[in-house]
Protein backbone atom coordinates (compact mmCIF):
# COMPACT_ATOMS: atom_id res chain seq x y z
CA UNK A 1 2.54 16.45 -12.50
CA UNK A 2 2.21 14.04 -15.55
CA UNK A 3 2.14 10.63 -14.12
CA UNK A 4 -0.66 7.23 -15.00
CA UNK A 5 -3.56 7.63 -12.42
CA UNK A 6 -3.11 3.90 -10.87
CA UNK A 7 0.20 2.07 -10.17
CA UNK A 8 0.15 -0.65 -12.49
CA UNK A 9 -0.29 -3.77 -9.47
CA UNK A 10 -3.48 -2.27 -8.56
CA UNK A 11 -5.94 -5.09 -9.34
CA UNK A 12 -3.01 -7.32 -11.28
CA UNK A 13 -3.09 -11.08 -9.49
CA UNK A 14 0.18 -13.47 -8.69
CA UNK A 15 -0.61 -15.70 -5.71
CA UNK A 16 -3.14 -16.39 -3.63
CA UNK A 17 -5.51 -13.58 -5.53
CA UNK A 18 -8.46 -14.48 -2.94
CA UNK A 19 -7.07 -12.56 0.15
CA UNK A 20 -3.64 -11.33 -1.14
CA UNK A 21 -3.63 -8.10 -2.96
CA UNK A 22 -0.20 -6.81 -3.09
CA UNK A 23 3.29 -7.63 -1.20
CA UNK A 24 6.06 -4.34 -0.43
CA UNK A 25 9.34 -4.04 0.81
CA UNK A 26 10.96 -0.77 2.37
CA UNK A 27 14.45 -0.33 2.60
CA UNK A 28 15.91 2.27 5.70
CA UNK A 29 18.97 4.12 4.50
CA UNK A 30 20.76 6.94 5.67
CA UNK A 31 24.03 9.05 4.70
CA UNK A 32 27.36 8.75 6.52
CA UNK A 33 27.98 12.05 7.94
CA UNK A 34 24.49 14.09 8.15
CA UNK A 35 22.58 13.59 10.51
CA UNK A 36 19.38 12.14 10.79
CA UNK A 37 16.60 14.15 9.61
CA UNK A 38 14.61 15.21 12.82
CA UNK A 39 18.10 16.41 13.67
CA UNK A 40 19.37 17.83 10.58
CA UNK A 41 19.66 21.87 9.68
CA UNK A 42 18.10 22.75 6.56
CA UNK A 43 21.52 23.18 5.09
CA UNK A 44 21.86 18.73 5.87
CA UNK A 45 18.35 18.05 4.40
CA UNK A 46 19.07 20.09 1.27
CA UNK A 47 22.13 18.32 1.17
CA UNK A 48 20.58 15.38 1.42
CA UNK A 49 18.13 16.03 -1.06
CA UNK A 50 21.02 16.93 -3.66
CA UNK A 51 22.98 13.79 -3.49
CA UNK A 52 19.65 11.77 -4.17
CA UNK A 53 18.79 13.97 -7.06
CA UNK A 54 22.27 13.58 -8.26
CA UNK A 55 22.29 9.47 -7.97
CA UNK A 56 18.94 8.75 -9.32
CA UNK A 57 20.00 11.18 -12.71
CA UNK A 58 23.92 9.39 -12.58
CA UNK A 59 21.17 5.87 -12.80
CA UNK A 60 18.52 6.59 -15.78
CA UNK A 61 18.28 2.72 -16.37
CA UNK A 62 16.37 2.74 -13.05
CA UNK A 63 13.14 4.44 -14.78
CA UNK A 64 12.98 6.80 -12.21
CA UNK A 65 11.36 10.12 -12.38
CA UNK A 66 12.43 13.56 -11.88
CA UNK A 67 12.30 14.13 -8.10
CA UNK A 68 9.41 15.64 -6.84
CA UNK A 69 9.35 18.63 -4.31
CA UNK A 70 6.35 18.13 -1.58
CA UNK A 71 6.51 21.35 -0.89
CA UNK A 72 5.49 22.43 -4.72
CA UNK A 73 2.60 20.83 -4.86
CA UNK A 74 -0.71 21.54 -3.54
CA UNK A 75 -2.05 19.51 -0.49
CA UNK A 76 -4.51 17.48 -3.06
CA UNK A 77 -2.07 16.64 -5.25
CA UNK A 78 0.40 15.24 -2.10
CA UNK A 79 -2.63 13.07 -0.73
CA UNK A 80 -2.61 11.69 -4.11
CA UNK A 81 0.74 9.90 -3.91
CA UNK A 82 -0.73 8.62 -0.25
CA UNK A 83 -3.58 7.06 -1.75
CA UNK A 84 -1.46 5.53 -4.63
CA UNK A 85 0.86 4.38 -1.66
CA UNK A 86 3.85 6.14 -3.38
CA UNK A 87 4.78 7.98 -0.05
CA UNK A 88 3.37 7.43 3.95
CA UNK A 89 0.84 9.71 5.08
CA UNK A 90 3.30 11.01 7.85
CA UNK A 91 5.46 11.64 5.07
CA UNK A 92 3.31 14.69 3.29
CA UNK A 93 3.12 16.38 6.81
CA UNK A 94 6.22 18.38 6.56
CA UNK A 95 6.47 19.05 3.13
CA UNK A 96 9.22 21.21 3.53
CA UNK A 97 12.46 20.02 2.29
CA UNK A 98 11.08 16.74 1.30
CA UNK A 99 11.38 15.34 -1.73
CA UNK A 100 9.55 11.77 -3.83
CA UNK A 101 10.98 9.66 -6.83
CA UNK A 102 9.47 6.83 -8.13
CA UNK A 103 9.10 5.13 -11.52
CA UNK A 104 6.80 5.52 -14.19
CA UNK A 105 4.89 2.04 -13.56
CA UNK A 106 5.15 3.09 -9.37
CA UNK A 107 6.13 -0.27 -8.23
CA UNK A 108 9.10 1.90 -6.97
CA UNK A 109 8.99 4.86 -4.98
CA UNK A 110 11.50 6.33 -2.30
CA UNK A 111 10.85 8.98 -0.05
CA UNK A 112 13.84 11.36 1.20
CA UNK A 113 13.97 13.37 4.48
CA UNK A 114 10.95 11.16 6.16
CA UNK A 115 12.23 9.51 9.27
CA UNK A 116 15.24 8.29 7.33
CA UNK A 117 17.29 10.03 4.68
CA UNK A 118 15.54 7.73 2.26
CA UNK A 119 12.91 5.39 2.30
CA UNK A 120 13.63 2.88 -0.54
CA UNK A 121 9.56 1.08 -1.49
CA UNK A 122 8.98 -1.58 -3.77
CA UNK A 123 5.06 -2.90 -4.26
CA UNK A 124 4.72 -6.10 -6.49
CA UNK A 125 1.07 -7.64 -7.04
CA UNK A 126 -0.17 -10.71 -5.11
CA UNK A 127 2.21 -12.68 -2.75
CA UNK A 128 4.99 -11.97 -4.11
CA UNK A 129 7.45 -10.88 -1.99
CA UNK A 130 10.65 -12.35 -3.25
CA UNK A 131 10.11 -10.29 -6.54
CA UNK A 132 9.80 -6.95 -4.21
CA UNK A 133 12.97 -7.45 -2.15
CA UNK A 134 14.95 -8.32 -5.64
CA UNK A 135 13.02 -5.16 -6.74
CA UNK A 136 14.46 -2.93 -3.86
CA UNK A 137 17.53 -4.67 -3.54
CA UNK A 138 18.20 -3.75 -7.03
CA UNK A 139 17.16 -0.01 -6.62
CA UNK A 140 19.70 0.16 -3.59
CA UNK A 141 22.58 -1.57 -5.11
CA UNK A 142 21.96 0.78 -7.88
CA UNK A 143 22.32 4.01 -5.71
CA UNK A 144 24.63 2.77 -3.35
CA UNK A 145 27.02 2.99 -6.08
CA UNK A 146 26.78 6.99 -5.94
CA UNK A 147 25.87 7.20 -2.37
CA UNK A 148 27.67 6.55 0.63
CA UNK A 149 25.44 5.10 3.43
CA UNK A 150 25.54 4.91 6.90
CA UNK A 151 26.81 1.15 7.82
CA UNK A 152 28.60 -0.34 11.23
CA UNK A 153 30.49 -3.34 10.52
CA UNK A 154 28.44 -4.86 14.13
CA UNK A 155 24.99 -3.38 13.70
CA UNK A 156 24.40 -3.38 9.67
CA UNK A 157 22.98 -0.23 8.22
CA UNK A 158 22.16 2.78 10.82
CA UNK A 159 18.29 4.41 11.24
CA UNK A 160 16.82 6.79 13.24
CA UNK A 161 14.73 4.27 15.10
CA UNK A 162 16.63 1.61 17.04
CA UNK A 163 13.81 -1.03 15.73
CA UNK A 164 14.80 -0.78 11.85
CA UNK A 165 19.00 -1.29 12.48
CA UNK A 166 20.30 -4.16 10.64
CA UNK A 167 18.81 -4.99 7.34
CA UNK A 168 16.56 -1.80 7.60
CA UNK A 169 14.10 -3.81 5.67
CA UNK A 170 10.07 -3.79 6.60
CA UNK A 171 8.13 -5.99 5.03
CA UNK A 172 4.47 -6.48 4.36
CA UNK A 173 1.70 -8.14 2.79
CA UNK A 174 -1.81 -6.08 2.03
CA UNK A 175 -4.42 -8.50 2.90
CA UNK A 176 -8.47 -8.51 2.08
CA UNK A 177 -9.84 -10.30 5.54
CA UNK A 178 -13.71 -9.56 5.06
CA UNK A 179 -14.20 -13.47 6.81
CA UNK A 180 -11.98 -12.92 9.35
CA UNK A 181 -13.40 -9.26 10.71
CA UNK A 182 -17.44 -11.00 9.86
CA UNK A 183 -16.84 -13.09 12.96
CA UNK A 184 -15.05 -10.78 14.94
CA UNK A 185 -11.88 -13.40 15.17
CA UNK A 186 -9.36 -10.21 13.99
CA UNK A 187 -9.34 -8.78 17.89
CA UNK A 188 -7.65 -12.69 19.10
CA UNK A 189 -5.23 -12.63 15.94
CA UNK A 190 -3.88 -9.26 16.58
CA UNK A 191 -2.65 -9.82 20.24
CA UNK A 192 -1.09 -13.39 19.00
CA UNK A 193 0.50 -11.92 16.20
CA UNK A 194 2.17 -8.62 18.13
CA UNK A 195 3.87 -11.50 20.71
CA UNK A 196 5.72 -12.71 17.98
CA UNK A 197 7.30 -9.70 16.29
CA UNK A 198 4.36 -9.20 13.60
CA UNK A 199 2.51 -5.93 12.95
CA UNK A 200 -0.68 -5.40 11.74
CA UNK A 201 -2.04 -2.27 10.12
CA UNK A 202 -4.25 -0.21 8.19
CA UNK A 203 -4.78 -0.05 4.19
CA UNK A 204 -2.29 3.03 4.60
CA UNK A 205 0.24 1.72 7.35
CA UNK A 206 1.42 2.61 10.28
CA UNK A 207 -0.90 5.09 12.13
CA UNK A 208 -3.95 4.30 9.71
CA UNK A 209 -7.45 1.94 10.18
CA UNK A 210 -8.37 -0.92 8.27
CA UNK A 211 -10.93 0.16 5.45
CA UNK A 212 -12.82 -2.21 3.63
CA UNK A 213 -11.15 -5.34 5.60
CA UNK A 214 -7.86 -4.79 4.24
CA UNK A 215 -4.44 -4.64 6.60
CA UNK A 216 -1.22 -4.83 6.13
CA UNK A 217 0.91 -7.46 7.98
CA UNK A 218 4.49 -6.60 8.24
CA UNK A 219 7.83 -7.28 10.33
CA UNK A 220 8.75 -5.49 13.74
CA UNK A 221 12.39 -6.39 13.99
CA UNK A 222 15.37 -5.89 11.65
CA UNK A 223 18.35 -6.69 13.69
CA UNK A 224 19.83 -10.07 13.53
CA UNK A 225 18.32 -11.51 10.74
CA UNK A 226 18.81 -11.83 7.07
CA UNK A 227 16.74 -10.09 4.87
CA UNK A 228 15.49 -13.71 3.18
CA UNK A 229 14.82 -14.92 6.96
CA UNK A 230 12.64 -11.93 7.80
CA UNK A 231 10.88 -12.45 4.28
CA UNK A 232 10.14 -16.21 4.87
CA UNK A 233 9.29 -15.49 8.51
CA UNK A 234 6.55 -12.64 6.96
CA UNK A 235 5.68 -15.68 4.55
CA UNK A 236 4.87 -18.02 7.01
CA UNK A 237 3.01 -16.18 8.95
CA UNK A 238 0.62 -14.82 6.28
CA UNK A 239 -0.05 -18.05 5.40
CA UNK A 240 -1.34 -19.06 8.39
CA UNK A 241 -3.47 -16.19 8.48
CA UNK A 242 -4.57 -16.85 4.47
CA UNK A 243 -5.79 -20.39 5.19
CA UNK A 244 -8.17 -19.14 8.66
CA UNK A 245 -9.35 -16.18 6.04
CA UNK A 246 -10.33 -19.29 3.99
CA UNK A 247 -11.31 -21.42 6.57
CA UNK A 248 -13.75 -18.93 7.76
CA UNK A 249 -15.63 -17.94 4.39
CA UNK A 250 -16.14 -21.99 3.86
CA UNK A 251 -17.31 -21.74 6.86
CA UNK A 252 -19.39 -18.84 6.67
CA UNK A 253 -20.96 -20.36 2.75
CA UNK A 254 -21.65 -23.35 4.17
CA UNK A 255 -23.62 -22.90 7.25
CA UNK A 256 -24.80 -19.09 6.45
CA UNK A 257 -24.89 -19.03 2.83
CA UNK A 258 -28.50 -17.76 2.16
CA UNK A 259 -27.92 -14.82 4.97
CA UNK A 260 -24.29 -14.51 3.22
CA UNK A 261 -25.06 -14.49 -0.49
CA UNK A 262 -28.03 -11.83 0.58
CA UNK A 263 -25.84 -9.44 2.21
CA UNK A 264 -23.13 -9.82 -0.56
CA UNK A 265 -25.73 -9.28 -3.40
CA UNK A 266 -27.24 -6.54 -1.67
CA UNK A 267 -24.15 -4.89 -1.36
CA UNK A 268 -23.85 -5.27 -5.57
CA UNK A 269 -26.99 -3.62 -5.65
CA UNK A 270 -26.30 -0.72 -3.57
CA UNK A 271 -23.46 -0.02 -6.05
CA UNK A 272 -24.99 -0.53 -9.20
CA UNK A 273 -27.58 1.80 -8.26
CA UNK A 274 -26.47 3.88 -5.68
CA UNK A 275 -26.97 8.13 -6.77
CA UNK A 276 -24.69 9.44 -3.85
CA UNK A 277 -22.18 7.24 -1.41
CA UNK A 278 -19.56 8.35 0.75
CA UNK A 279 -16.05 7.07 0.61
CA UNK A 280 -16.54 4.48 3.88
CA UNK A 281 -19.57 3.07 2.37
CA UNK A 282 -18.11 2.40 -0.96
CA UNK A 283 -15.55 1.01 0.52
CA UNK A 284 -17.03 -1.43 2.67
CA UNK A 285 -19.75 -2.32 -0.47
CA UNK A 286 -16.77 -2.89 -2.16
CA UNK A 287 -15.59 -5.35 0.09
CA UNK A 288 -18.46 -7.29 0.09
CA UNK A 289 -18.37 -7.24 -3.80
CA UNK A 290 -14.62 -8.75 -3.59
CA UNK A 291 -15.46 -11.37 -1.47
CA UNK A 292 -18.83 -11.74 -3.61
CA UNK A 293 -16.42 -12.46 -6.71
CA UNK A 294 -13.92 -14.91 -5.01
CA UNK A 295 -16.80 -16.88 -4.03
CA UNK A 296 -18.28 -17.10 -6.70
CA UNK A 297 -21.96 -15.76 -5.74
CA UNK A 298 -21.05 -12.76 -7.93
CA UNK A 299 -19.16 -14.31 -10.77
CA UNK A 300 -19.67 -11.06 -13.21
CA UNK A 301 -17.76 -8.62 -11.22
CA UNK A 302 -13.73 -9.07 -11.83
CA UNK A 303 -10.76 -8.76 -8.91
CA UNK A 304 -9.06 -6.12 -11.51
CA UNK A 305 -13.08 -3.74 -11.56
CA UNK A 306 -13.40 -3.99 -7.77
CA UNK A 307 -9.73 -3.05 -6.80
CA UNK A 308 -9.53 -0.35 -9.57
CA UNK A 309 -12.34 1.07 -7.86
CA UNK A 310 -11.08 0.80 -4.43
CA UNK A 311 -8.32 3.20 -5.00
CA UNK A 312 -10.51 5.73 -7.75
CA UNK A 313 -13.17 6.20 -5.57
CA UNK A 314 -10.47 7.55 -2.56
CA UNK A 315 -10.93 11.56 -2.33
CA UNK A 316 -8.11 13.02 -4.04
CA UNK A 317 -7.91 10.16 -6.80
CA UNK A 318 -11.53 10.72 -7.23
CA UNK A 319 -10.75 14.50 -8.25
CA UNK A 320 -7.74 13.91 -10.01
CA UNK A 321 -10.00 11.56 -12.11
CA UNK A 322 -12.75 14.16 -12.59
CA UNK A 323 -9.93 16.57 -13.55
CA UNK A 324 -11.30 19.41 -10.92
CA UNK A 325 -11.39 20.05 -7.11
CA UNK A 326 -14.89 18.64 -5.73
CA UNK A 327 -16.98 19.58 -2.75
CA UNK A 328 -17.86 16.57 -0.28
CA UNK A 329 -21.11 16.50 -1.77
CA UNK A 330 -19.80 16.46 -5.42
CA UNK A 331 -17.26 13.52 -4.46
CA UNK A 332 -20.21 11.28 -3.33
CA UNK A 333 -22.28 11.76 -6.52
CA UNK A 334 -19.46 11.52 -8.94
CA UNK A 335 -17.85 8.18 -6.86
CA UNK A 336 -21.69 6.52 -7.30
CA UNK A 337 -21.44 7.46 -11.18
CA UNK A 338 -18.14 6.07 -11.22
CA UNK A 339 -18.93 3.07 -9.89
CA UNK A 340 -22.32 2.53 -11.79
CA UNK A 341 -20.39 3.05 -14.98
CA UNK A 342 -17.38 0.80 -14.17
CA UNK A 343 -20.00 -2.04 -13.26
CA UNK A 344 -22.26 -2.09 -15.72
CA UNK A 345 -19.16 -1.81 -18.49
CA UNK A 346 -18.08 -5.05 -16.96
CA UNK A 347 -21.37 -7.07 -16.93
CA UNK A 348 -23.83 -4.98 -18.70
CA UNK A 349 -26.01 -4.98 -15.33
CA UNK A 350 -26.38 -8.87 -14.85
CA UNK A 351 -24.33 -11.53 -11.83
């Protein structure tokens, strides 16, 4: 499976780089006439899998790879593609039949025979999601040339749940809310933000936990709004959340700072010394380190170091760097070397 380890917005910056890390879209499409995959045959999903194969070769200009069969690769390697967010972690359940394209710098991916026939994701860096809908909307166009989908005139494009008809669009914005989960103000904005058609989720989606004080704020409803209303509605609301993220770690430097810049630097010093450390404490370390940076009470430590090694230090990215299958015990002393390594290349040792 020759692909780059990282997608290439990992750590890249384009808007509100202090709490925004990276904005997606995901398009809902299914084709006219088979039905929808947890009520298709085998003989529908294979036939679904063939017409994708055959419009993402008929549309090489795309970049797109040759499709991947989940089934043909080993468990590791499929948790891989979770943990570079290429594919859902739902969607490497049921391996069999499905099938994963993307392109070679992974801002695109689209997963077929997952809830929908295909699952059409863009991820751009920062807050950018204007570029990611032009992005997907571009990568549909493209295949709806060769494929027919399943559209009513009334109801816009059909799904398998009743929630995505319409636009079929979901979009989301993966913050870093450290501030926000220090003073335990996450458990009011959650309830608020449900009441008004927003969901919030873990660093992997739907069905996952927040790690490191990153979520993922995204739309519920699809039907009866444009795919630029939904977009700006998304935009809106993150902002709002953005500016309390902010308004919190002002607060929090300001009238904690000695308690604050001791927690954050002991954090740094944890990791750039640290001879075993599981994947949870790394992570949350590295969240400290993050917020560390932004503040400015760890100035030698770069956004692009600490989000790199958010996503190497993950299990099967871990192994995949190390080039061999590692026991649990392996995995925490090679993700402390890693970490040492990456942090004293960066600033020789010294914040």
């Amino acid at each position: 499976m020759k692909q780059e380890l990282l997608p290439v917005w990992v750590g890249q910056t384009n808007g509100s780089k202090d709490v925004v890390i990276s904005s997606r879209i995901r398009l809902a499409r299914n084709l006219k006439g088979i039905s929808f995959p947890s009520f298709a045959d085998e003989k529908q999903l294979a036939k679904v899998n063939q017409e994708v194969r055959r419009a993402v070769q008929a549309k090489s200009d795309l970049g797109l790879s040759e499709p991947l069969q989940m089934e043909e690769l080993s468990p590791a390697e499929r948790m891989v593609l979770v943990e570079k967010h290429l594919c859902s972690p739902q969607f490497i359940e049921q391996p069999h039949l499905r099938m994963l394209v993307f392109n070679r710098e992974q801002t695109v991916s689209i997963m077929v025979n997952e809830e929908d026939h295909l699952r059409i994701q863009t991820i751009t860096p920062g807050f950018s999601l204007e570029e990611a809908l032009a992005l997907a909307n571009r990568v549909d166009d493209f295949l709806e040339e060769t494929l027919d989908y399943c559209y009513d005139e009334n109801y816009g494009y059909l799904t398998a749940c009743p929630t995505n008809v319409g636009t079929g669009i979901r979009a989301s914005v993966m913050l870093h809310l450290p501030g926000l989960a220090m003073v335990d103000q996450l458990k009011k904005i959650l309830p608020a933000l449900t009441h008004i058609g927003i969901n919030i989720r873990g660093f992997y989606g739907e069905g996952t936990e927040s790690i490191g004080g990153i979520y993922q704020i995204s739309n519920q409803v699809t039907l009866g709004q444009s795919e630029e209303d939904l977009t700006n509605n998304l935009k809106s609301i993150c902002r709002q959340v953005i500016e309390q993220e902010r308004s919190v770690r002002e607060a929090l430097y300001k009238e904690s700072r000695l308690k604050l810049e001791d927690r954050l630097c002991r954090s740094y010093g944890v990791l750039a010394n640290a001879r075993i450390i599981s994947s949870q404490e790394a992570l949350k370390l590295l969240s400290d380190v993050k917020l560390g940076s932004e503040l400015g009470i760890l100035p030698g430590v770069d956004n692009r170091t600490i989000m790199e090694l958010v996503f190497l230090t993950r299990p099967s990215l871990l192994q995949k760097l190390i080039g061999k299958e590692l026991s649990p015990e392996e995995r925490d002393i090679y993700r402390a070397q890693i970490i040492r390594e990456r942090l004293q290349r960066k600033n020789g040792g010294e914040f």
